[in-house]
Protein backbone atom coordinates (compact mmCIF):
# COMPACT_ATOMS: atom_id res chain seq x y z
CA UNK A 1 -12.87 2.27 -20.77
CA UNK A 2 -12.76 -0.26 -18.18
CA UNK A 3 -14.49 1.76 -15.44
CA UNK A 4 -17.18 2.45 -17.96
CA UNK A 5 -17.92 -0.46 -18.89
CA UNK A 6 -18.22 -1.80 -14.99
CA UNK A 7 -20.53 1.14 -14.58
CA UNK A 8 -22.55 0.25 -17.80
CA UNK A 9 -23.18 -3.70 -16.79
CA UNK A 10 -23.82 -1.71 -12.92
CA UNK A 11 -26.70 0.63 -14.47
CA UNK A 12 -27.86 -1.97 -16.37
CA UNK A 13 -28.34 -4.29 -13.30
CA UNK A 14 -30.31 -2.03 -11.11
CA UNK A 15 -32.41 -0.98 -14.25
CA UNK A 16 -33.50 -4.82 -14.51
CA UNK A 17 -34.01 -4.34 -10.26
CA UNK A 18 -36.07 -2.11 -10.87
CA UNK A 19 -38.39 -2.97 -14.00
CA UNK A 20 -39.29 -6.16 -11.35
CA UNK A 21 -40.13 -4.01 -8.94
CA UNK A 22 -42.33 -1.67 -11.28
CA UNK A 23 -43.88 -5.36 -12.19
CA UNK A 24 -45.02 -6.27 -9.14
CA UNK A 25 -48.80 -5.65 -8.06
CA UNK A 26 -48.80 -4.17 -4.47
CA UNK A 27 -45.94 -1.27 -5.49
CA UNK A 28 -46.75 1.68 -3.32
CA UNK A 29 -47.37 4.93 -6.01
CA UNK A 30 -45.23 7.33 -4.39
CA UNK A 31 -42.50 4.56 -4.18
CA UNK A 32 -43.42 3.28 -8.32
CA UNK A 33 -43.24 7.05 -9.09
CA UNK A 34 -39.81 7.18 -7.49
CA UNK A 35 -38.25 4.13 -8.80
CA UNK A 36 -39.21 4.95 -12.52
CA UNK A 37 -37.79 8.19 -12.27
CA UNK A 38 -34.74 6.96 -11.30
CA UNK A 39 -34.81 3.93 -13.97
CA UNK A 40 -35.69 7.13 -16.19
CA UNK A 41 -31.88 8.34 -15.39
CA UNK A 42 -30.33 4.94 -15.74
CA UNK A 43 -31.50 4.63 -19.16
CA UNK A 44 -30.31 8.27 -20.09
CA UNK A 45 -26.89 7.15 -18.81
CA UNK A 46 -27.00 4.04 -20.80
CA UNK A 47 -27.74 6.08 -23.74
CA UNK A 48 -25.38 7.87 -23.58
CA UNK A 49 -23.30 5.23 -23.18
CA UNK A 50 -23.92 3.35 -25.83
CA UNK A 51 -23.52 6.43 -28.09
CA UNK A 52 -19.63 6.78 -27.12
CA UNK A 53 -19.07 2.98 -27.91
CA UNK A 54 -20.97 3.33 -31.36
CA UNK A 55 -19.01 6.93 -31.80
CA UNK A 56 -15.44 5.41 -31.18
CA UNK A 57 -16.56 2.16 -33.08
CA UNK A 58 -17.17 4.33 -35.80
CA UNK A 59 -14.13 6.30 -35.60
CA UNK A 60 -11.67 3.19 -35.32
CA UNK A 61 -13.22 1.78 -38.62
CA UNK A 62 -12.54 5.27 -40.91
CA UNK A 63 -9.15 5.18 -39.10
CA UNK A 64 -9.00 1.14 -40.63
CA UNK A 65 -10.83 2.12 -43.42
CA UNK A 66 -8.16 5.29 -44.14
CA UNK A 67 -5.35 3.14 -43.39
CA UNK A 68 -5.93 0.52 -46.22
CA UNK A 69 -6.23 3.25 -48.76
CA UNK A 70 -3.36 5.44 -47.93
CA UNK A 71 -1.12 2.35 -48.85
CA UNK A 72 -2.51 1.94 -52.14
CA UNK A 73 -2.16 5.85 -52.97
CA UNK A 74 1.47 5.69 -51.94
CA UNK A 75 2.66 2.67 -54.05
CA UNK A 76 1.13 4.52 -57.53
């Protein structure tokens, strides 16, 4: 989890690199063209990213969630 969350704050970095770069006036097209498409894959990987945090967030609260009613069902 550890790793991925290096290489999360890692994409994340070079993604603000290179909106400033995309920002400035005298960017070379070919160059621009390049540097979105590859801030294009950064923010696919963050995606998807993001989506396995909010997936296992939402598994450890029915697994909370299941374990607080469980009790109850067992004492009646």
């Amino acid at each position: 989890m550890l790793k991925d969350k290096e290489k999360l704050k890692t994409a994340l970095q070079k993604l603000e690199k290179i909106v400033e770069e995309l920002g400035k006036k005298d960017i070379d097209v070919e160059q621009g063209l390049e540097k979105f498409r590859e801030g294009v894959e950064l923010i696919k990987f963050c995606r998807s990213q993001l989506q396995k945090a909010e997936n296992e967030f939402i598994q450890l609260k029915q697994e909370l969630e299941q374990e607080q009613i469980e009790p109850q069902e067992e004492g009646q």
